[in-house]
Protein backbone atom coordinates (compact mmCIF):
# COMPACT_ATOMS: atom_id res chain seq x y z
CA UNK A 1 151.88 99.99 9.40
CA UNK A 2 154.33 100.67 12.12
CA UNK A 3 152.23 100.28 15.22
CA UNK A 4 151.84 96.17 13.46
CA UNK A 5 155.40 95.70 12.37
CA UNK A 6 156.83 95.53 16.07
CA UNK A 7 154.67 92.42 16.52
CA UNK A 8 155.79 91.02 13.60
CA UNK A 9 159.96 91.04 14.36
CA UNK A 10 160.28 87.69 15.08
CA UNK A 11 158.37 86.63 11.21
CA UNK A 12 161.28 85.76 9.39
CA UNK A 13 162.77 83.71 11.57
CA UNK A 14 159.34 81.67 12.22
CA UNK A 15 159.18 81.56 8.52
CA UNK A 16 162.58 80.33 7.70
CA UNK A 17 161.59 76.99 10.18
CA UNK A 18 158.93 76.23 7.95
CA UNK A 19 158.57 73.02 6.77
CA UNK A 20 157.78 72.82 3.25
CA UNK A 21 154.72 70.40 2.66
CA UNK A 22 151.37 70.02 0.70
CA UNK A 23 148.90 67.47 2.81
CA UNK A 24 148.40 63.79 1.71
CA UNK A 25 146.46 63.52 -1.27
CA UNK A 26 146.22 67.04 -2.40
CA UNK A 27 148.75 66.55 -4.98
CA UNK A 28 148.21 68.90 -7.81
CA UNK A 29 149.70 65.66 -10.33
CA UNK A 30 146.77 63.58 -9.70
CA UNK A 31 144.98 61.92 -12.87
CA UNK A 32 142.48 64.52 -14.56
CA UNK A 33 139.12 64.34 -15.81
CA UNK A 34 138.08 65.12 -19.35
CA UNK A 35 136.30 68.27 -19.15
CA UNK A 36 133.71 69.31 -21.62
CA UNK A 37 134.23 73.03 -23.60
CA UNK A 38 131.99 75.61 -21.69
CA UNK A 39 128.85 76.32 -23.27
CA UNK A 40 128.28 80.19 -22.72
CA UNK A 41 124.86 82.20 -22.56
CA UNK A 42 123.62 85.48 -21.72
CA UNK A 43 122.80 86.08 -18.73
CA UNK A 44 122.86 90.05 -18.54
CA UNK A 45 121.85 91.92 -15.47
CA UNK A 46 120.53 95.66 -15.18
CA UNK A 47 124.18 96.70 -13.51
CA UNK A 48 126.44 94.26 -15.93
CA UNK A 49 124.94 94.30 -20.06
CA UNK A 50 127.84 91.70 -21.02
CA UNK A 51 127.90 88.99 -18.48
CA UNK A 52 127.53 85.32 -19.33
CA UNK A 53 126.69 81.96 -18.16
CA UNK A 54 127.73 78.32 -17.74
CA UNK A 55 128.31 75.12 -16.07
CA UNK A 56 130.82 73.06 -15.19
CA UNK A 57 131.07 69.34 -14.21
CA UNK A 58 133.54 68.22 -11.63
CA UNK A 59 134.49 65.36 -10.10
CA UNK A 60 132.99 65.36 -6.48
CA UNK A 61 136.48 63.16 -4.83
CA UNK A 62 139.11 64.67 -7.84
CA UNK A 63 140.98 60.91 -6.92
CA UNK A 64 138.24 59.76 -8.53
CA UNK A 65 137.87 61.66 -12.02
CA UNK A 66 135.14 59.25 -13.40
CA UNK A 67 133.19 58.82 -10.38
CA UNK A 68 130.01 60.85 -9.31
CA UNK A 69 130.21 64.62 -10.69
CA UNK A 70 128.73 68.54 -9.23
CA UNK A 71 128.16 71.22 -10.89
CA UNK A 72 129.94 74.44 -11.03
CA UNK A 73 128.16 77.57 -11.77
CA UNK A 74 130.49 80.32 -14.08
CA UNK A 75 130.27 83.71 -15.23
CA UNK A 76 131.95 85.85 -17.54
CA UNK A 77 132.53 89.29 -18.74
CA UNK A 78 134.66 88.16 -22.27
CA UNK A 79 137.34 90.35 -23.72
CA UNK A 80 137.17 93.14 -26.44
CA UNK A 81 140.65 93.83 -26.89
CA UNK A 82 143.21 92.60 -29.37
CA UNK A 83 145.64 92.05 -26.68
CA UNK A 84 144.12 89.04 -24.92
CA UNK A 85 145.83 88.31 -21.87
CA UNK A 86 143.62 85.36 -20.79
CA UNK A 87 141.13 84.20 -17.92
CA UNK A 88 141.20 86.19 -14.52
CA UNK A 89 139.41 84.18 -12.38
CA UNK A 90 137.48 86.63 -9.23
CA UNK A 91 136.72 85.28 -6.03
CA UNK A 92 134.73 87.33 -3.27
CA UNK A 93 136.22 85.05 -0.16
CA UNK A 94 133.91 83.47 2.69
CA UNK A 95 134.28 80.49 2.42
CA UNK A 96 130.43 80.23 0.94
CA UNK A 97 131.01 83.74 -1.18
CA UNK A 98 129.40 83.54 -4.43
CA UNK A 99 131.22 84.77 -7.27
CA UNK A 100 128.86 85.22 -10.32
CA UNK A 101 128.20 88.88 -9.75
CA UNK A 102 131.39 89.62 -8.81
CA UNK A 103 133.07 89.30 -12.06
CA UNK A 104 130.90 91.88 -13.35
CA UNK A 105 131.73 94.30 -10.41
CA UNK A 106 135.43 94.22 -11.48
CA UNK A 107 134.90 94.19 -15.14
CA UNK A 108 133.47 97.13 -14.55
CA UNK A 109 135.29 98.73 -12.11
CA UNK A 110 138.88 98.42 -13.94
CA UNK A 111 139.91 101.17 -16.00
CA UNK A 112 138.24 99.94 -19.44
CA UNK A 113 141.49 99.35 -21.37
CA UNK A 114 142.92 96.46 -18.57
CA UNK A 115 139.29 95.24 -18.22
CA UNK A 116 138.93 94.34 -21.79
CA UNK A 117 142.13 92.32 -22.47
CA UNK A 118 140.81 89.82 -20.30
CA UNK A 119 137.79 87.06 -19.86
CA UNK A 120 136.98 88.01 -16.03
CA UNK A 121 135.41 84.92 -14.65
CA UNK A 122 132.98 84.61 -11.56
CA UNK A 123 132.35 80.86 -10.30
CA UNK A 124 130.62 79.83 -7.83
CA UNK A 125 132.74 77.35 -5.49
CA UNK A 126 131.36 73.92 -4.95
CA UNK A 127 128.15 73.61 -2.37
CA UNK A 128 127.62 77.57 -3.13
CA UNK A 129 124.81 79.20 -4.87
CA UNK A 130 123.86 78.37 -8.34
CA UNK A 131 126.19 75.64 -8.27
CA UNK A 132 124.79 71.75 -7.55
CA UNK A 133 124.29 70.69 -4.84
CA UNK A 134 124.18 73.99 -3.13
CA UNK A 135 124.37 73.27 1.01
CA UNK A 136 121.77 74.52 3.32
CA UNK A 137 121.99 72.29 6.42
CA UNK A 138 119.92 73.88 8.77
CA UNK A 139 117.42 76.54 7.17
CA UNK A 140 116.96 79.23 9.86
CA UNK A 141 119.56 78.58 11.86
CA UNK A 142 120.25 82.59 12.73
CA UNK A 143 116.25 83.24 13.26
CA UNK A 144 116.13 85.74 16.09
CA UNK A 145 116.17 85.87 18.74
CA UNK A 146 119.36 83.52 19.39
CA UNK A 147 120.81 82.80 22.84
CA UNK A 148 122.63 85.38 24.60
CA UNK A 149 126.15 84.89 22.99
CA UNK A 150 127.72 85.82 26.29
CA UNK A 151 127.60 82.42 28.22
CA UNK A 152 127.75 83.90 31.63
CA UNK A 153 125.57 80.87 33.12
CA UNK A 154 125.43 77.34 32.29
CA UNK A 155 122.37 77.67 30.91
CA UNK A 156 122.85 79.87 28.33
CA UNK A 157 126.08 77.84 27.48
CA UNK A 158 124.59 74.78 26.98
CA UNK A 159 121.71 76.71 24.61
CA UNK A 160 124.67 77.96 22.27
CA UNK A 161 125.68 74.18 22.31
CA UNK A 162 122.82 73.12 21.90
CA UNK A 163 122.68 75.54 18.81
CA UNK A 164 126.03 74.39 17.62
CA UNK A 165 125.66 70.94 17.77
CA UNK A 166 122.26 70.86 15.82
CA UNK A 167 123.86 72.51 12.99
CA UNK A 168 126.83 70.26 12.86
CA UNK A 169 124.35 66.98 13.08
CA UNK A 170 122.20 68.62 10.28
CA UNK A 171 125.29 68.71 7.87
CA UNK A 172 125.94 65.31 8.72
CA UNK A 173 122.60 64.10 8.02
CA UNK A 174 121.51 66.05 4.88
CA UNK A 175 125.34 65.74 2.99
CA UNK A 176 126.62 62.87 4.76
CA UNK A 177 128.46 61.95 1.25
CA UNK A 178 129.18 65.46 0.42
CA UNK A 179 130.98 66.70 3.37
CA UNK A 180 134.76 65.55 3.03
CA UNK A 181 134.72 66.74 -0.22
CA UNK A 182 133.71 70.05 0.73
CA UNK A 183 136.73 71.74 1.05
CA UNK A 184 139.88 74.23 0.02
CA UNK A 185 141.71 71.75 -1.47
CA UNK A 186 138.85 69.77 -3.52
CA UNK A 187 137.84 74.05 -4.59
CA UNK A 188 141.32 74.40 -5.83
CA UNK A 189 141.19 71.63 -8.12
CA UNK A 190 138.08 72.65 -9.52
CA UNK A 191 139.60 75.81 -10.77
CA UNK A 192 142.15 73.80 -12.17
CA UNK A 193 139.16 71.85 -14.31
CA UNK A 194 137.79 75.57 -15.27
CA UNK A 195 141.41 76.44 -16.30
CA UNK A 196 141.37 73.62 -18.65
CA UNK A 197 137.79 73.63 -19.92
CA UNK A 198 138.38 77.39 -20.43
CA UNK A 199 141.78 76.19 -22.23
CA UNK A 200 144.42 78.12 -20.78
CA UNK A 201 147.56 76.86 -19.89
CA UNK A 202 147.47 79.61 -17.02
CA UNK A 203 145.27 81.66 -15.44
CA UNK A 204 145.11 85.08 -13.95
CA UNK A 205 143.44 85.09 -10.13
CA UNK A 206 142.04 87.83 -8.13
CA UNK A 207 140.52 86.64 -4.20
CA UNK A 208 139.47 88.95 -1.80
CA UNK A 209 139.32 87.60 1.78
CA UNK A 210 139.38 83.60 2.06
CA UNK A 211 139.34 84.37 -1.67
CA UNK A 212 143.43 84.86 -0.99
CA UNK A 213 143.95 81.73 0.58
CA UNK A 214 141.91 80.03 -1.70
CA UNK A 215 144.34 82.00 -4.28
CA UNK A 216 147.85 80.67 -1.99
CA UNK A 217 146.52 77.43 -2.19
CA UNK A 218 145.80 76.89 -5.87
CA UNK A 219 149.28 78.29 -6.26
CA UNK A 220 151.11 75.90 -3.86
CA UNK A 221 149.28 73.16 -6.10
CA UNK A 222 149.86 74.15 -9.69
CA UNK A 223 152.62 76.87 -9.55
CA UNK A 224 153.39 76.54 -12.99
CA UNK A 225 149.77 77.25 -13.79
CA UNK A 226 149.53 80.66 -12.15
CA UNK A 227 150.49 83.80 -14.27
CA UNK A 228 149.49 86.68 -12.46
CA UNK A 229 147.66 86.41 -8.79
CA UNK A 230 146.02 89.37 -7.02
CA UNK A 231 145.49 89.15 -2.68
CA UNK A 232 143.81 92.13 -1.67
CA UNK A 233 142.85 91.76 2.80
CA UNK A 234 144.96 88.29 3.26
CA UNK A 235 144.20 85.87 5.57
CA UNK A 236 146.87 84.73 7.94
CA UNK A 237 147.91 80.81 6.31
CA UNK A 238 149.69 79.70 9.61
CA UNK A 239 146.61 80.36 11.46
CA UNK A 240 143.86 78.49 9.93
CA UNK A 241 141.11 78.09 11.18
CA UNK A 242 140.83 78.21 14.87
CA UNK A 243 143.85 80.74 16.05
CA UNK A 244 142.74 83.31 12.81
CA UNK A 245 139.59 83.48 14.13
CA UNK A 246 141.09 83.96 18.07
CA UNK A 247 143.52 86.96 16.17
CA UNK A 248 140.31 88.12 14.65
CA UNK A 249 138.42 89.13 17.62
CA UNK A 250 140.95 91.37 19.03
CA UNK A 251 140.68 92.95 15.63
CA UNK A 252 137.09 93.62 15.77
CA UNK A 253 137.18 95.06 19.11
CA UNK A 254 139.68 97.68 18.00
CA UNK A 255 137.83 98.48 14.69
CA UNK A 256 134.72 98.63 17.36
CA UNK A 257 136.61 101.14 19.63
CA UNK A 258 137.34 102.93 16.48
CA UNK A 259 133.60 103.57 15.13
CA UNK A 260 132.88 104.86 18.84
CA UNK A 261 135.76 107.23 18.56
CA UNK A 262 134.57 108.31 15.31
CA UNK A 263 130.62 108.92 17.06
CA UNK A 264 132.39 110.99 19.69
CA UNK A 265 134.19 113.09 16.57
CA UNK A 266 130.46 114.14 15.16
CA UNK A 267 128.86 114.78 18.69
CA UNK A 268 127.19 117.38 17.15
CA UNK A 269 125.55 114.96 15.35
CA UNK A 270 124.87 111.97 17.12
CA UNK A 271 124.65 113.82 20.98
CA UNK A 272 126.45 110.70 22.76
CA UNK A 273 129.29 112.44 24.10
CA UNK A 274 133.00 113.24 22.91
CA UNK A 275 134.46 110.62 25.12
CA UNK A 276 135.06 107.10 22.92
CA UNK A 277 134.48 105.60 26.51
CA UNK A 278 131.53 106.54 27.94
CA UNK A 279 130.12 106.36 24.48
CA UNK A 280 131.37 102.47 24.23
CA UNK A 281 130.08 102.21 27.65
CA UNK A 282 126.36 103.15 26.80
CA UNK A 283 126.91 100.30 23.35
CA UNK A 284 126.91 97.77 26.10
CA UNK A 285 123.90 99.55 28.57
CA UNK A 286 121.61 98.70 24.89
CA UNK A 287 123.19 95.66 24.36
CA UNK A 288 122.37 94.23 28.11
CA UNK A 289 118.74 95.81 27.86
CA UNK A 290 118.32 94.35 24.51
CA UNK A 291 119.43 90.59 25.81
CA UNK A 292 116.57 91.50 28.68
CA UNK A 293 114.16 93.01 25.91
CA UNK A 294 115.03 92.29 22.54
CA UNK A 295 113.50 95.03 20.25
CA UNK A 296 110.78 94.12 18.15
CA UNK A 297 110.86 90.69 19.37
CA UNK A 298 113.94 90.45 17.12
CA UNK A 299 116.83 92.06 18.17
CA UNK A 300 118.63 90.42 21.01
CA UNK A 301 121.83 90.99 21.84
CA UNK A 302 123.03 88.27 19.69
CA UNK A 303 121.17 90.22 16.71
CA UNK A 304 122.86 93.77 17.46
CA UNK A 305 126.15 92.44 17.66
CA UNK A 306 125.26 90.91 13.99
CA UNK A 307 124.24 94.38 13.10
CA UNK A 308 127.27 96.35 14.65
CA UNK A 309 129.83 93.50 12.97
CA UNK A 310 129.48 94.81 8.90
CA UNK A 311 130.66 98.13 10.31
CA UNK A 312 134.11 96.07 11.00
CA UNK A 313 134.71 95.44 8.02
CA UNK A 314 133.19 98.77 5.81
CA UNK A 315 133.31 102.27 7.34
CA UNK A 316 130.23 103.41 4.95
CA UNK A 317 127.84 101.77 7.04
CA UNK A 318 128.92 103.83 10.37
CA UNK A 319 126.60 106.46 9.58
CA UNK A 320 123.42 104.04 10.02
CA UNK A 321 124.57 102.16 12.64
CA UNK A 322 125.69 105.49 14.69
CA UNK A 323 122.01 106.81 14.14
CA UNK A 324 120.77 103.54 15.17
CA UNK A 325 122.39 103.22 18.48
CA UNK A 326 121.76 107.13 18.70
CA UNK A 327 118.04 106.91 18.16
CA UNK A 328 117.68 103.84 20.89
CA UNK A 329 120.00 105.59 23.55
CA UNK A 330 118.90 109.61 23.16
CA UNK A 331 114.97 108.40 22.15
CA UNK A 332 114.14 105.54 22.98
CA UNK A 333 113.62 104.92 19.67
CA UNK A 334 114.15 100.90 18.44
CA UNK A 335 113.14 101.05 15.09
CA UNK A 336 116.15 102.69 13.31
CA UNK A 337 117.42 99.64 15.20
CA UNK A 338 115.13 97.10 14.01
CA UNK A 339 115.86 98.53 10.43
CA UNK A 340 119.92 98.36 10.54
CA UNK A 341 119.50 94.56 11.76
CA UNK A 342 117.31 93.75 8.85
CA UNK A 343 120.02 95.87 6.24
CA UNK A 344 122.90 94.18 7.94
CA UNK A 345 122.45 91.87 10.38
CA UNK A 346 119.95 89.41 9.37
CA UNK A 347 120.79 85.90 7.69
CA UNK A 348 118.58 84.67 4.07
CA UNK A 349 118.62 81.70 2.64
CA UNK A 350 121.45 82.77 0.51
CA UNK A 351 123.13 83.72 3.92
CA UNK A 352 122.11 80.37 5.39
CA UNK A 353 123.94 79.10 1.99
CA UNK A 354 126.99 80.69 2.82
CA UNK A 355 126.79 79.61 6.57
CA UNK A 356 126.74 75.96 5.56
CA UNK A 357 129.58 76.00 3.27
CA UNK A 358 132.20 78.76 5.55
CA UNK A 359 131.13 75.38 8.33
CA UNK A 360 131.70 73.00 5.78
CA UNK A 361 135.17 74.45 4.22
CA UNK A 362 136.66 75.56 7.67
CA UNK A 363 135.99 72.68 9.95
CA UNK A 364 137.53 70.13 6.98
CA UNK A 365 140.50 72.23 6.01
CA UNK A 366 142.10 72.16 9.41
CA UNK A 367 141.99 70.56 12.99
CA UNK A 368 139.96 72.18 15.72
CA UNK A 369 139.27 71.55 19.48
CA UNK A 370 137.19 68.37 19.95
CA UNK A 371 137.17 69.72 23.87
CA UNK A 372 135.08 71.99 24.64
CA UNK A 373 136.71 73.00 27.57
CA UNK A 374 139.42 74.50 24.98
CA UNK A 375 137.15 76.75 23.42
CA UNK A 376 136.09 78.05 26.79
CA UNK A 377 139.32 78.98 28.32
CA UNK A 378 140.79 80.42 25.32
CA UNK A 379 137.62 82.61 24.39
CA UNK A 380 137.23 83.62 28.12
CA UNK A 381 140.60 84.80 28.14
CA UNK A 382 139.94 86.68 24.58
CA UNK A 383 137.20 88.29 25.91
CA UNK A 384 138.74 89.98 28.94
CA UNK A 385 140.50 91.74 26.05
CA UNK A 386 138.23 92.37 23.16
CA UNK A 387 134.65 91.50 24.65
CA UNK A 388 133.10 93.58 21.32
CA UNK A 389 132.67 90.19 19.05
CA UNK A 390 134.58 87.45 20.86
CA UNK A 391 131.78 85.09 21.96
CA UNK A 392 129.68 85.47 18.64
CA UNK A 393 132.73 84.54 16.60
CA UNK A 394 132.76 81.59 18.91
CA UNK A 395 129.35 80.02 18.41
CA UNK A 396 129.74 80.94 14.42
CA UNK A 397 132.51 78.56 14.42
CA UNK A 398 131.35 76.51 17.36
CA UNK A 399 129.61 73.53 15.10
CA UNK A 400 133.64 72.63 13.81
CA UNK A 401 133.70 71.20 17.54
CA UNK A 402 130.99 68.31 16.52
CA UNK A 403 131.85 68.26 13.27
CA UNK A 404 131.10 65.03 11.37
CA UNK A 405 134.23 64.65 9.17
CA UNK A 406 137.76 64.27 9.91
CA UNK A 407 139.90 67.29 9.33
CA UNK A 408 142.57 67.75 6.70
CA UNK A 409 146.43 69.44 6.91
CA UNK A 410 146.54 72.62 6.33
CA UNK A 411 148.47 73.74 3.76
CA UNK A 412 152.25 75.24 3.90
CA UNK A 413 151.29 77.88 1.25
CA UNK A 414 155.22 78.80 1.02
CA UNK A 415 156.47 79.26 -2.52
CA UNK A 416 159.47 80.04 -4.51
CA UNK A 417 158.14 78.94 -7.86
CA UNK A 418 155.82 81.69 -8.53
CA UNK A 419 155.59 84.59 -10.60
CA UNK A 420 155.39 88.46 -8.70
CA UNK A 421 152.11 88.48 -6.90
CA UNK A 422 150.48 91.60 -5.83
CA UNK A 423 149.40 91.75 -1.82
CA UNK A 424 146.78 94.66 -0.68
CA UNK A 425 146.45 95.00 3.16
CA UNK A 426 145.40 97.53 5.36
CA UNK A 427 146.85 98.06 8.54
CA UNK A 428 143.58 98.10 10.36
CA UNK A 429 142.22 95.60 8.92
CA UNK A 430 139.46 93.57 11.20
CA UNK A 431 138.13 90.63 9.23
CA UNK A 432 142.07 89.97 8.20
CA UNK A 433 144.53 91.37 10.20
CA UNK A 434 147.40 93.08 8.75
CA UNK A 435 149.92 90.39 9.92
CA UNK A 436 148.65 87.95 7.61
CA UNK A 437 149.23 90.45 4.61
CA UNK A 438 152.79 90.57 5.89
CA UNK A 439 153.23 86.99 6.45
CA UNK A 440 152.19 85.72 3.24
CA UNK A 441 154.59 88.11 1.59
CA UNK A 442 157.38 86.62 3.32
CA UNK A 443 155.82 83.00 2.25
CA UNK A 444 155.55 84.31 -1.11
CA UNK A 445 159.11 85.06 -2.30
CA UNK A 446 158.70 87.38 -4.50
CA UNK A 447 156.09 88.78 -3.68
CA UNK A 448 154.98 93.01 -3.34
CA UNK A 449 153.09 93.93 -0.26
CA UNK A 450 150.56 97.27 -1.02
CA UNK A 451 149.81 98.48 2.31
CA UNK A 452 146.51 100.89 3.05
CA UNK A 453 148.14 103.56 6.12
CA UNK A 454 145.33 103.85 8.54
CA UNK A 455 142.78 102.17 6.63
CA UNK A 456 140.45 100.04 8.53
CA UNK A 457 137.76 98.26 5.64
CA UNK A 458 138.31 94.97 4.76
CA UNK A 459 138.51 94.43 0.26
CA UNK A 460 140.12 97.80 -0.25
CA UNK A 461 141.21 97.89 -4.21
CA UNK A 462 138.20 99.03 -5.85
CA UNK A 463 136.63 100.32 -3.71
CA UNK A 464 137.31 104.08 -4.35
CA UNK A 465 141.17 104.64 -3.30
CA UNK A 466 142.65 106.26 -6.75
CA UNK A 467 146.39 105.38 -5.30
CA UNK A 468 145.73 101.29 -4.44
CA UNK A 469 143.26 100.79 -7.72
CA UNK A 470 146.37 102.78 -9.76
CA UNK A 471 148.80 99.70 -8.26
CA UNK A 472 146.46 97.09 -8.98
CA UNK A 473 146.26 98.65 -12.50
CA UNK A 474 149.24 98.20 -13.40
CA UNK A 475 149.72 95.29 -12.69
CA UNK A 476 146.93 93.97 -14.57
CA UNK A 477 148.41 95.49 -17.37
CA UNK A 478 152.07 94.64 -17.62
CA UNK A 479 153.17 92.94 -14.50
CA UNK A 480 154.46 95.65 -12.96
CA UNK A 481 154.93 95.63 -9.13
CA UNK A 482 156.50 98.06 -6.68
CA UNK A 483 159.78 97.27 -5.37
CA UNK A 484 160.81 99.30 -1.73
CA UNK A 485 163.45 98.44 0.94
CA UNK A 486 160.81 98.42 4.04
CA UNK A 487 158.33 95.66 5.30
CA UNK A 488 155.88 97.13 2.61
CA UNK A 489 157.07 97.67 -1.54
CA UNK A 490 154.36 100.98 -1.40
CA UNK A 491 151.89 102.92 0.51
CA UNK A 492 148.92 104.80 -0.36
CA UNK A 493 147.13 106.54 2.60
CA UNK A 494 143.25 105.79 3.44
CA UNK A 495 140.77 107.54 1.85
CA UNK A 496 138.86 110.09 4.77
CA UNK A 497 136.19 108.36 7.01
CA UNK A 498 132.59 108.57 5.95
CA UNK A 499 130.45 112.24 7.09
CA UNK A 500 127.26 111.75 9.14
CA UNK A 501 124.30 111.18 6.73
CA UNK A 502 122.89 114.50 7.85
CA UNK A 503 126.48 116.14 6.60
CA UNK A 504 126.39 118.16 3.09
CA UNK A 505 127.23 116.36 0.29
CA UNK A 506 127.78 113.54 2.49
CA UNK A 507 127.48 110.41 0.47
CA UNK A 508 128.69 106.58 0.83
CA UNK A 509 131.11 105.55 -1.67
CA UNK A 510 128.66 103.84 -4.17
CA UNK A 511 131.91 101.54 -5.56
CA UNK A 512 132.88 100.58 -1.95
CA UNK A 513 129.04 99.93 -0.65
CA UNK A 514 128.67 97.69 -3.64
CA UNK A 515 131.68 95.81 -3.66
CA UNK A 516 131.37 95.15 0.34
CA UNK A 517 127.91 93.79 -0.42
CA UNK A 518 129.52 91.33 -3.17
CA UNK A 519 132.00 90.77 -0.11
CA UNK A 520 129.41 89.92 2.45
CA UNK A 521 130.65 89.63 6.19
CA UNK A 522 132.56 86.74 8.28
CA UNK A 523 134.77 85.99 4.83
């Protein structure tokens, strides 16, 4: 916490300059559609014995409430207790994150007497999943092997372009009518339609991720409609979309650094060396022979990157990946390789899914460089810093330079009007640095900041640290929130890193590799 807070001395006067505003047309007082009571079904799974299903209509343009309707695909783990203290509405983050399993993961992972005085409901935003339509502009789009993500000739350039541009055009011809509705604003009045079909005059919220701006957002809108509102790994609201991402990749390189540092602890193990270094040193030797050979035909350098990028945001899969990069360095051995890319690197169609609405979301919420000359000089100059992920995070966002709709305001998620909301952040958070957590607690008056010492995973309550889960507990229960006198109300300490899988009674943490699954990556 106190190697971030000396970057962050100058927040509260940026904060205090603010000015106040919601964009044009996002007015939470608009005129609302009827909504028709939820019809619910069971839809149990092996993991979750309870959960049930429904739909949801929407309007597609909410200025138009009796104009052409989507679907909205809901879930639901309903209460057993007496004490009902209405709907707590889960989000996973992305943007493109579904949400339908998700609200069976936290049913089941709070402490039985908080989880049963509440209806914890999953959705599925609009364009995602099992809701209607469900995007998929460009089935494929991450097939290996990809373009060298490092642009170091023209030619490669202009085949990432190339890459990007296709996928924007596809968008614009499959959902030309869909697209500038497709967006944070248009998914924060749809959970204002669930809160009244569900009828509750207010609702309970718990995002992860994106899922925390998504959760600001909603709150700036309807303030009086928010009772209790959970952020656990916040994204940074004054940065959206194009500088977060620019913050992110310094991030990621660190959290990189930090996995090789971590290979170099269990040399005995991996036999790459004890010097972080050398050992990142030899990460980029495979990565250039794998851009001149990718293995199997599939893994280019683009592809290992993919594969080494989960291990940002979860520690439990640095075991696999450090055997991996073992096995092709020390054996010659790509298959451990080829395996790790195909457990965490490659894109389904539910990944495609999620690719088309994260475009979708983030190139409409907020301006971005029409110049591509911008993009160049300010990733270039990232780079020389934190080459790990800089130029892949570039061409995942690159398509928001050709992007076929106009882009929105963002919104000035500042609020006085709220209720105490709960903020979890770690301080080594990749996906969502820990500036952001502080940040939106300062936005937030009110507000109590959790902060993870040391911790480095990204969706860190529930996930299998006793101290965090115990705050978020509590809260759930009663309200209750810490109160300190420093930049951060409480601290627990990180939980240790992950042993080697050849360690005894080394093990993942089965709560955290599930709920980081539920997370996905990129949110």
């Amino acid at each position: 916490m106190k190697k971030r807070a000396a970057a962050l001395c100058g927040t509260a006067a940026v904060l205090a300059g603010m000015v106040t505003a919601v964009p044009a047309g996002a007015s939470g007082g608009s005129a609302a559609a009827p909504v028709a009571k939820l019809a619910w079904k069971k839809c149990a799974t092996g993991d979750y014995a309870t959960l049930q299903c429904a739909s949801l209509k929407v309007p597609l343009d909410h200025r138009e409430p009796n104009g052409k309707k989507i679907t909205l695909a809901l879930s639901r783990v309903p209460h057993t207790a007496k004490k009902y203290q209405g709907p707590l509405l889960v989000n996973p983050g992305g943007p493109g994150g579904s949400g339908l399993t998700l609200a069976g993961y936290v049913a089941s992972s709070l402490p039985k007497k908080v989880a049963a005085q509440y209806d914890v409901i999953g959705f599925d935003p609009r364009g995602v999943g099992k809701s209607k339509p469900a995007l998929n502009c460009r089935p494929g789009h991450f097939a290996p092997v990809r373009p060298n993500s490092l642009p170091t000739t023209a030619k490669i350039e202009q085949a990432n372009l190339k890459r990007a541009r296709a996928f924007a055009d596809a968008c614009a011809k499959k959902y030309a009518s869909v697209l500038p509705y497709i967006d944070t604003i248009s998914a924060v009045k749809d959970m204002d339609a669930l809160r009244r079909a569900l009828g509750a005059k207010k609702i309970n919220y718990f995002g992860y991720s994106y899922g925390t701006y998504l959760g600001a957002v909603y709150a700036k809108l309807f303030p009086n409609r928010v009772r209790r509102a959970v952020l656990d790994s916040v994204v940074d609201p004054t940065g959206v979309w194009y500088d977060d991402n620019l913050q992110q990749d310094q991030a990621f390189n660190d959290r990189h650094r930090t996995l090789m540092a971590w290979i170099a602890k269990n040399d005995k193990t991996y036999r790459l060396g004890t010097d972080p270094e050398k050992i990142e040193a030899k990460w980029y030797v495979m990565r250039s022979a794998l851009a001149k050979r990718p293995a199997d035909g599939k893994v280019g350098a683009s592809e290992l990157e993919d594969t080494f990028l989960p291990g940002g945001y979860y520690n439990g899969y640095w075991p696999y990946l450090a055997e991996a990069f073992a096995a092709f360095v020390n054996k010659k051995n790509d298959d451990p390789l080829v395996e790790a890319y195909e457990n965490f690197g490659a894109v389904d169609a539910a990944g495609d899914n999620g690719y088309s609405v994260y475009t979708s979301v983030q190139c409409r919420d907020a301006g971005w460089p029409r110049d591509w000359a911008e993009w160049r000089d300010d990733n270039w100059a990232v780079y020389e810093k934190a080459p790990f992920m800089t130029w892949n995070n570039a061409w995942y966002n690159a398509p928001c330079a050709f992007w076929p709709t106009k882009s929105l305001d963002p919104v000035d998620v500042s609020n006085t009007a709220l209720p105490p909301v709960l903020i979890f952040q770690a301080t080594d958070d990749a996906a969502t640095p820990y500036e952001g957590g502080v940040i939106t607690h300062h936005l937030l008056r009110g507000s109590s900041l959790v902060v993870e010492q040391g911790g480095g995973n990204h969706g860190i309550t529930l996930s299998g640290n006793a101290c965090l889960d115990k705050r978020l507990a509590a809260y759930l229960t009663d309200g209750t929130v810490p109160r300190g006198h420093g930049e951060a109300d409480a601290v627990c300490e990180t939980n240790p890193d992950p042993r080697p899988l050849s360690t005894k009674g080394a093990s993942a943490s089965s709560r955290g590799s599930t709920l980081h699954g539920l997370l996905g990556y990129r949110g």
